[in-house]
Protein backbone atom coordinates (compact mmCIF):
# COMPACT_ATOMS: atom_id res chain seq x y z
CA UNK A 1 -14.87 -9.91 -12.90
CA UNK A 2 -16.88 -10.57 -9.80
CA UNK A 3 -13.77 -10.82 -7.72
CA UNK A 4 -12.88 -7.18 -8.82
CA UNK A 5 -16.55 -5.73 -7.77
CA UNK A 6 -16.31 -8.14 -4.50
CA UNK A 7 -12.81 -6.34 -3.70
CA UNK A 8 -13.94 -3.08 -4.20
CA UNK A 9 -17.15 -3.39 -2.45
CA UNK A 10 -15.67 -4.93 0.76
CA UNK A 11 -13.18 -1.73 0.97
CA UNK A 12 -16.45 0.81 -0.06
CA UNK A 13 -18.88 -0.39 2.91
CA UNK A 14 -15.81 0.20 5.33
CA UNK A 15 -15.37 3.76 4.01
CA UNK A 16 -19.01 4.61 4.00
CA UNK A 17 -19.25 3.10 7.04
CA UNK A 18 -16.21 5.11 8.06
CA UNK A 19 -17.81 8.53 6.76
CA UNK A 20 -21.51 7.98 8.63
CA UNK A 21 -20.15 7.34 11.73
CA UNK A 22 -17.99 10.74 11.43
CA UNK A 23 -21.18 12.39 10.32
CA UNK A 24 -23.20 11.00 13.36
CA UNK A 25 -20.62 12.63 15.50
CA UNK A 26 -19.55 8.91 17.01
CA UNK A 27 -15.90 9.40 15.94
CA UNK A 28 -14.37 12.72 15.53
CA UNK A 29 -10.65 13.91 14.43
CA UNK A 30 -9.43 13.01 17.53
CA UNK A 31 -10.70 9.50 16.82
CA UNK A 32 -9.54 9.12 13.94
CA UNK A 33 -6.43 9.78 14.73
CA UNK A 34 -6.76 7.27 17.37
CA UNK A 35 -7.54 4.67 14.78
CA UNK A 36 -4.81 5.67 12.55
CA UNK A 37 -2.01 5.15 15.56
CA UNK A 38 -3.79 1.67 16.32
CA UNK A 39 -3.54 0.65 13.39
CA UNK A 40 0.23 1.67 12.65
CA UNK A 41 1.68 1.01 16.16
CA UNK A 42 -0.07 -2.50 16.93
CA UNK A 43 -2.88 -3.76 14.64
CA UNK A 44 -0.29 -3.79 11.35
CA UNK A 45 2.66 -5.19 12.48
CA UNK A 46 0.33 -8.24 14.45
CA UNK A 47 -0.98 -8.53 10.88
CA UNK A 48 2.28 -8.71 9.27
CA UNK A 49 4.06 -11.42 11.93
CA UNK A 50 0.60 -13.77 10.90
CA UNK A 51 0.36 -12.85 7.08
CA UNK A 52 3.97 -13.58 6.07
CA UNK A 53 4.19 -16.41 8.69
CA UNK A 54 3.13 -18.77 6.05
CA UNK A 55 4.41 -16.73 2.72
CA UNK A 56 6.18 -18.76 0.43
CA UNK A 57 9.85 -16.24 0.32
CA UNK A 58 11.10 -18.00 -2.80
CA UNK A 59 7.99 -16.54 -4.97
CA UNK A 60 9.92 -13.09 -4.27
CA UNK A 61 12.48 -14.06 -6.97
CA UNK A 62 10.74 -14.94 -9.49
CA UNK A 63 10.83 -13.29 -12.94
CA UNK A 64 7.04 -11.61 -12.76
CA UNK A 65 8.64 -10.06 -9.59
CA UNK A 66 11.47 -8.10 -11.75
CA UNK A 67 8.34 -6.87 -13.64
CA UNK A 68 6.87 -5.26 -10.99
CA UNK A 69 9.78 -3.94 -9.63
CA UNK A 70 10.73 -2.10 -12.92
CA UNK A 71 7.54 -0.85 -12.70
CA UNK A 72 7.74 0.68 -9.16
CA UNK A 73 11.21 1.77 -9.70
CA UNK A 74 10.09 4.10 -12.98
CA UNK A 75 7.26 5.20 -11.59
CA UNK A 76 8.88 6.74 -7.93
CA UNK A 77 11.58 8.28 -10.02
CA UNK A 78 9.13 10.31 -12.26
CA UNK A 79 7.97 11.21 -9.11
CA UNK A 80 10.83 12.13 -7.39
CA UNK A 81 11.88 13.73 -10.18
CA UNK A 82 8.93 16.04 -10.73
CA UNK A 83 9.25 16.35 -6.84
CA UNK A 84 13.02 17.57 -7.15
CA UNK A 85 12.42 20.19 -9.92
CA UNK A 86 8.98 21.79 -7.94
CA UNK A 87 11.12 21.63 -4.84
CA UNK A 88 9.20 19.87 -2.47
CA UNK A 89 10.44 18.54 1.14
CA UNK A 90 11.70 15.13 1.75
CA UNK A 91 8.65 14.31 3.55
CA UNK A 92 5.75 14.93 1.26
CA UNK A 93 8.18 13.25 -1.54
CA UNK A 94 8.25 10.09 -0.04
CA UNK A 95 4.36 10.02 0.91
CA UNK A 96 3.90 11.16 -3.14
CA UNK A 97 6.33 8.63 -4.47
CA UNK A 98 4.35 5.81 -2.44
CA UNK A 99 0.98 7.70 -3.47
CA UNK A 100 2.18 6.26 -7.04
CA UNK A 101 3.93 3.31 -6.66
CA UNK A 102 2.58 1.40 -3.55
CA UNK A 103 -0.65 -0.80 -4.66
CA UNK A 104 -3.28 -1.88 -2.58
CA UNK A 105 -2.08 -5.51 -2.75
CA UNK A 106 -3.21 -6.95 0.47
CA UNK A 107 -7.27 -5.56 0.35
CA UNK A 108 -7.83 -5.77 -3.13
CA UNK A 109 -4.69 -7.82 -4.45
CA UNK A 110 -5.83 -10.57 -2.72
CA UNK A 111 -9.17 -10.94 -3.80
CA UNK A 112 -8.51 -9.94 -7.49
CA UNK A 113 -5.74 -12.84 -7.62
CA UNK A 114 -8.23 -15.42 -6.32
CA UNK A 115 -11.07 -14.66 -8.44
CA UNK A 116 -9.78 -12.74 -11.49
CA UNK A 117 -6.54 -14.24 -11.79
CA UNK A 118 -6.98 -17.50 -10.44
CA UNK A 119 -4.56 -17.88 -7.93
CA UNK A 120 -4.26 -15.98 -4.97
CA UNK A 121 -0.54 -16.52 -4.09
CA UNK A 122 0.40 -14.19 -7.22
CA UNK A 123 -0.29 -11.57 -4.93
CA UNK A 124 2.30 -12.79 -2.70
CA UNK A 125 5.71 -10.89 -4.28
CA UNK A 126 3.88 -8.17 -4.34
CA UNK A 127 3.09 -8.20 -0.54
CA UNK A 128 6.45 -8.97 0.28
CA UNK A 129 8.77 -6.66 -1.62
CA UNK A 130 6.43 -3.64 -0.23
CA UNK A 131 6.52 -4.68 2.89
CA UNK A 132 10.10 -5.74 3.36
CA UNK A 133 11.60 -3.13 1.09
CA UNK A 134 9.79 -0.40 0.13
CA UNK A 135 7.54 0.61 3.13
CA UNK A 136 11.09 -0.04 5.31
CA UNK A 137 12.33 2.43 3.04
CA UNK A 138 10.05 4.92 3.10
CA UNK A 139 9.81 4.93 7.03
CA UNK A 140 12.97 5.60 7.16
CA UNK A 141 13.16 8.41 5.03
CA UNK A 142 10.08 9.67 7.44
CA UNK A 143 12.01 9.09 10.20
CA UNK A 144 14.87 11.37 9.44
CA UNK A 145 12.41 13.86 7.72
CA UNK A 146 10.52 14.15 11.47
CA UNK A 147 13.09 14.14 13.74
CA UNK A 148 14.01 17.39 15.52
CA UNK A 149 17.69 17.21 15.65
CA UNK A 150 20.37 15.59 13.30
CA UNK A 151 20.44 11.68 12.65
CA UNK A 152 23.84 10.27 12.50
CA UNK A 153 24.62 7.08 9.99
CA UNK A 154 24.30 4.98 13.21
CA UNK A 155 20.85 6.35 14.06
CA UNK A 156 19.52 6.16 10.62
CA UNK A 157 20.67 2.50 10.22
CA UNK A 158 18.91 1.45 13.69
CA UNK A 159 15.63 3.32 12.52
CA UNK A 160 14.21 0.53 11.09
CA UNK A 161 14.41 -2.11 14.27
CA UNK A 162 12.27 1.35 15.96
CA UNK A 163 9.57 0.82 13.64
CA UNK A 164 6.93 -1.43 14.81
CA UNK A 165 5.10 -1.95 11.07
CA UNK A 166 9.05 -2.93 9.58
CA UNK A 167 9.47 -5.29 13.11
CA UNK A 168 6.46 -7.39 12.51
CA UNK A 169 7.35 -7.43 8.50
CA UNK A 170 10.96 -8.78 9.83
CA UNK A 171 9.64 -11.39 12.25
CA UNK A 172 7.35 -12.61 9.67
CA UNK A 173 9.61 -12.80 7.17
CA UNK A 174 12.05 -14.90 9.75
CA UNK A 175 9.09 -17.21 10.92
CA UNK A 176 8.77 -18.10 7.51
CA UNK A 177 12.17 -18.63 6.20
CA UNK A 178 13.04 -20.96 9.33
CA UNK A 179 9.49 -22.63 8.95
CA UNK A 180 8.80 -21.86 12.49
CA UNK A 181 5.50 -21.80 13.07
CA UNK A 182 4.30 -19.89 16.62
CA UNK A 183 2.65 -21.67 18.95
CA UNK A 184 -1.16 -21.23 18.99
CA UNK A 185 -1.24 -19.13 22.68
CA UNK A 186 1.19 -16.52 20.90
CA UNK A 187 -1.04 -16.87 17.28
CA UNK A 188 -4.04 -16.49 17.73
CA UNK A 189 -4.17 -13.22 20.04
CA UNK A 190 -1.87 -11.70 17.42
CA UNK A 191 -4.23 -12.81 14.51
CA UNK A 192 -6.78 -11.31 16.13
CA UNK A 193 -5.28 -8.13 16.72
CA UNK A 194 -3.90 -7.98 13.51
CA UNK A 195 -7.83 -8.28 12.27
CA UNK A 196 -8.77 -4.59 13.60
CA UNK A 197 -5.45 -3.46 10.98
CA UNK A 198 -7.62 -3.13 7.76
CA UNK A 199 -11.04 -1.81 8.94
CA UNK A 200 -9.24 0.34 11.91
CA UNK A 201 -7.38 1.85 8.47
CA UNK A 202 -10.46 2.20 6.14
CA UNK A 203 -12.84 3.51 8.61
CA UNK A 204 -10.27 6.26 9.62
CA UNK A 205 -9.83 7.04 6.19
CA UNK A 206 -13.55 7.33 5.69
CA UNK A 207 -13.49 9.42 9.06
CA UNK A 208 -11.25 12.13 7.61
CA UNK A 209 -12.90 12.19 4.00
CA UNK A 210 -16.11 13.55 5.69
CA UNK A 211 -14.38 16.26 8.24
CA UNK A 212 -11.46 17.21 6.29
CA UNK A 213 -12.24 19.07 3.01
CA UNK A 214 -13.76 17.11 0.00
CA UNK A 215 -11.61 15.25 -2.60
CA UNK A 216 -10.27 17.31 -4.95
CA UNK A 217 -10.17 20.38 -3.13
CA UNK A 218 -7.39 20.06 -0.45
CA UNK A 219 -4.62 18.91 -2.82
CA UNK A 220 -3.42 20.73 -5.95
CA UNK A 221 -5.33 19.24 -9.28
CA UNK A 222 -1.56 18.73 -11.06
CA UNK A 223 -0.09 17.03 -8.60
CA UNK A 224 -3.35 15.04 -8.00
CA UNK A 225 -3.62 14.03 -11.49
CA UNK A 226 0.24 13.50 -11.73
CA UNK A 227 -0.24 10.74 -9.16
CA UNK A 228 -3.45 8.89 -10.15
CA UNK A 229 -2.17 8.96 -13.78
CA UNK A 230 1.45 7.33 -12.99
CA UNK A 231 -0.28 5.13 -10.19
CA UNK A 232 -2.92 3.69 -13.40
CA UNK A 233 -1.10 4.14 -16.29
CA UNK A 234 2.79 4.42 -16.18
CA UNK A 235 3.26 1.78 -13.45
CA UNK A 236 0.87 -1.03 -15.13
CA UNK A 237 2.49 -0.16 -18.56
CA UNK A 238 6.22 -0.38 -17.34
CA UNK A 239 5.46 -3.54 -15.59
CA UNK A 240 3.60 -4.95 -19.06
CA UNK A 241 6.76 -4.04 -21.03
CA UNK A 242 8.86 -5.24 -19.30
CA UNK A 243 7.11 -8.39 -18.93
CA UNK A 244 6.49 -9.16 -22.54
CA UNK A 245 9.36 -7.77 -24.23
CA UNK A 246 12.37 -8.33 -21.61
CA UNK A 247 11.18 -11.47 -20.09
CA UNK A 248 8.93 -13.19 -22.18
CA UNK A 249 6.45 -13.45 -19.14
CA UNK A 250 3.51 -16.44 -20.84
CA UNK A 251 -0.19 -14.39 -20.97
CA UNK A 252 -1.34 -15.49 -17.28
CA UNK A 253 1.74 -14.59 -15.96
CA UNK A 254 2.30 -11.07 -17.95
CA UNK A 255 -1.98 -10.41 -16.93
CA UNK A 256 -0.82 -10.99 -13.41
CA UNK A 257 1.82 -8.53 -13.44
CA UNK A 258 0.00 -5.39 -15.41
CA UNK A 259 -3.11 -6.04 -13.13
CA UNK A 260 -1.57 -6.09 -9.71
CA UNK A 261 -0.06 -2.84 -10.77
CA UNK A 262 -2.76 -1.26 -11.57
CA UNK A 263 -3.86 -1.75 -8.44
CA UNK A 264 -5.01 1.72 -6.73
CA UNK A 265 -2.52 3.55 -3.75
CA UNK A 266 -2.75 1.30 -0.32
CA UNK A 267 -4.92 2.81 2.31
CA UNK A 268 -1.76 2.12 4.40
CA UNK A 269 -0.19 4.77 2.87
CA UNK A 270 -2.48 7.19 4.43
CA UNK A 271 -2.02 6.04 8.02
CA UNK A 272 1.42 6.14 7.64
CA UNK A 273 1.21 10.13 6.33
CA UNK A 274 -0.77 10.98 8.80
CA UNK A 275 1.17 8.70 11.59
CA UNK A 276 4.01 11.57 10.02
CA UNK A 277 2.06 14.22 9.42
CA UNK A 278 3.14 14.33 5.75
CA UNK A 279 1.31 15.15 2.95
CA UNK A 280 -1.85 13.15 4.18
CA UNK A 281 -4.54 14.98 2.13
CA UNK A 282 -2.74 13.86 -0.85
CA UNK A 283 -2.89 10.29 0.15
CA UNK A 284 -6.17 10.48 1.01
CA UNK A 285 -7.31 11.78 -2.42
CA UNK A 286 -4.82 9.57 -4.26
CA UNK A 287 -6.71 7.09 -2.61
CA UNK A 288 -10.13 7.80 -3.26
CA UNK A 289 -9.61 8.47 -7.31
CA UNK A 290 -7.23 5.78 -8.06
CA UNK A 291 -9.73 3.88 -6.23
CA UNK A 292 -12.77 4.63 -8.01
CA UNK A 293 -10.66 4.66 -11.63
CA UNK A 294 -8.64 1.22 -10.77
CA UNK A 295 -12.04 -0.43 -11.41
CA UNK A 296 -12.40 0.41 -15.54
CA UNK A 297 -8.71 0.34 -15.77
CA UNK A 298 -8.36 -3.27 -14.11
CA UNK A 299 -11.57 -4.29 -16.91
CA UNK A 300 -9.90 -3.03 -19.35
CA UNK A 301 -6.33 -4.63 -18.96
CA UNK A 302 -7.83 -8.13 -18.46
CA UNK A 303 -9.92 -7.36 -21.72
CA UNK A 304 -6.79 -6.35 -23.92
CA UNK A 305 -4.34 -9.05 -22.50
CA UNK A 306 -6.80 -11.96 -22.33
């Protein structure tokens, strides 16, 4: 269990740290928003190009993968569902639907496969199918949601190449099926940009939790709760059935699955609704609570499987 406190606390300091130096007045709106593009135009995708550099692409097929994926898939079309009948805009759909269905795999993920699960390339799959096909996705759905005039097939196809966070995913995903490795001039200035990604994310995050209105209070309770509960319940429970009755996943494998989806909502997710300007206060609070409530639901899945 360590591993799941050590994940946690790591993203809590960054918050906190986030949310005093909005309260001292050191970064404002205006720098958080600053943050937020540095993090979505150059930090992420230099993090992306380095991270899935050296990802093994053939775990991607494997059958815990199909797990998750059935998981992700039920849970976004509750969503969208809900979303369809209460007729909300494309926009704020998409940001919901990841709100529910996009885990924090990379700062939490990683860290619970290492020291709860016991190997950290589990996490891996994860990583890769949101970042090569459901973040691709949903950007592009953003993109013709934002745009002033009327995209054309052509123009919706292209989006994609436009996007800087789907170009690195794409050029890391290359590097590593040709086993190309970059040279260590290009490397190592790109690892190091890509290491302002995940604290230039958090402390923005913990920037706009202290000057925008409190959890809980900017975003309907409903559709708050409808979120958190499909992000900690549905998703992991899809995933586990799926696992254990459809592919006879063995007990490490099928605890691998159900915990990684449990996972709380990606603090990427918020950049990227505020990069939009899309239902951000609801990422943020999906955030925070399936943050705080991933902890006892994480305990509690390891306890019942193991």
């Amino acid at each position: 269990m360590t591993g799941v406190f050590e994940g946690f606390a790591t993203i809590g300091t960054l918050i906190v740290l986030g949310i005093l130096l909005a309260h001292l007045g050191v970064i404002d709106l205006a720098g958080q928003r600053t943050l937020s593009t540095l993090a979505f135009f150059v930090a992420s995708p230099a993090l992306l190009v380095t991270v899935l550099e050296d990802s093994d692409v053939g775990e991607i097929f494997s059958g815990a993968l199909l797990a998750t994926v059935a998981g992700v898939v039920v849970t976004g079309l509750v969503f969208v569902v809900v979303a369809v009948i209460r007729h909300e805009p494309l926009g704020s759909t998409v940001v919901g639907t990841m709100c529910a269905a996009y885990v924090n795999a990379g700062n939490l993920g990683l860290p619970i496969a290492a020291y709860v699960l016991g190997d950290p390339a589990l996490v891996a799959p994860v990583i890769l199918m949101q970042l090569l096909v459901l973040q691709p996705l949903a950007l592009v759905l953003l993109d013709v949601d934002t745009s002033q005039t009327r995209l054309s097939w052509g123009s919706i196809v292209m989006r994609p190449v436009k996007n800087p966070i789907t170009i690195g995913s794409f050029v890391g995903l290359v590097l590593a099926l040709t086993g190309t490795n970059l040279p260590r001039v290009v490397h190592d200035p790109l690892e190091l940009v890509g290491g302002m990604a995940v604290p230039s994310m958090l402390l923005a995050y913990g920037v706009a939790l202290r000057l925008g209105p409190l959890p809980g209070r900017g975003v309907p309770p409903g559709q708050l709760g409808l979120v958190v509960g499909l992000k900690l319940v549905v998703q992991p429970l899809v995933a586990y059935l799926v696992g254990r009755f459809a592919l006879d996943l063995d007990t490490p494998a099928l605890l691998a699955v159900t915990v990684l989806s449990a996972l709380p909502t990606a603090q990427n997710v918020f950049v990227i609704a505020s990069r939009y300007d899309r239902a951000s206060l609801l990422a943020r609070d999906a955030i925070f609570v399936s943050t705080l409530a991933s902890v006892p639901a994480v305990m509690v899945i390891t306890a019942l499987i193991v």
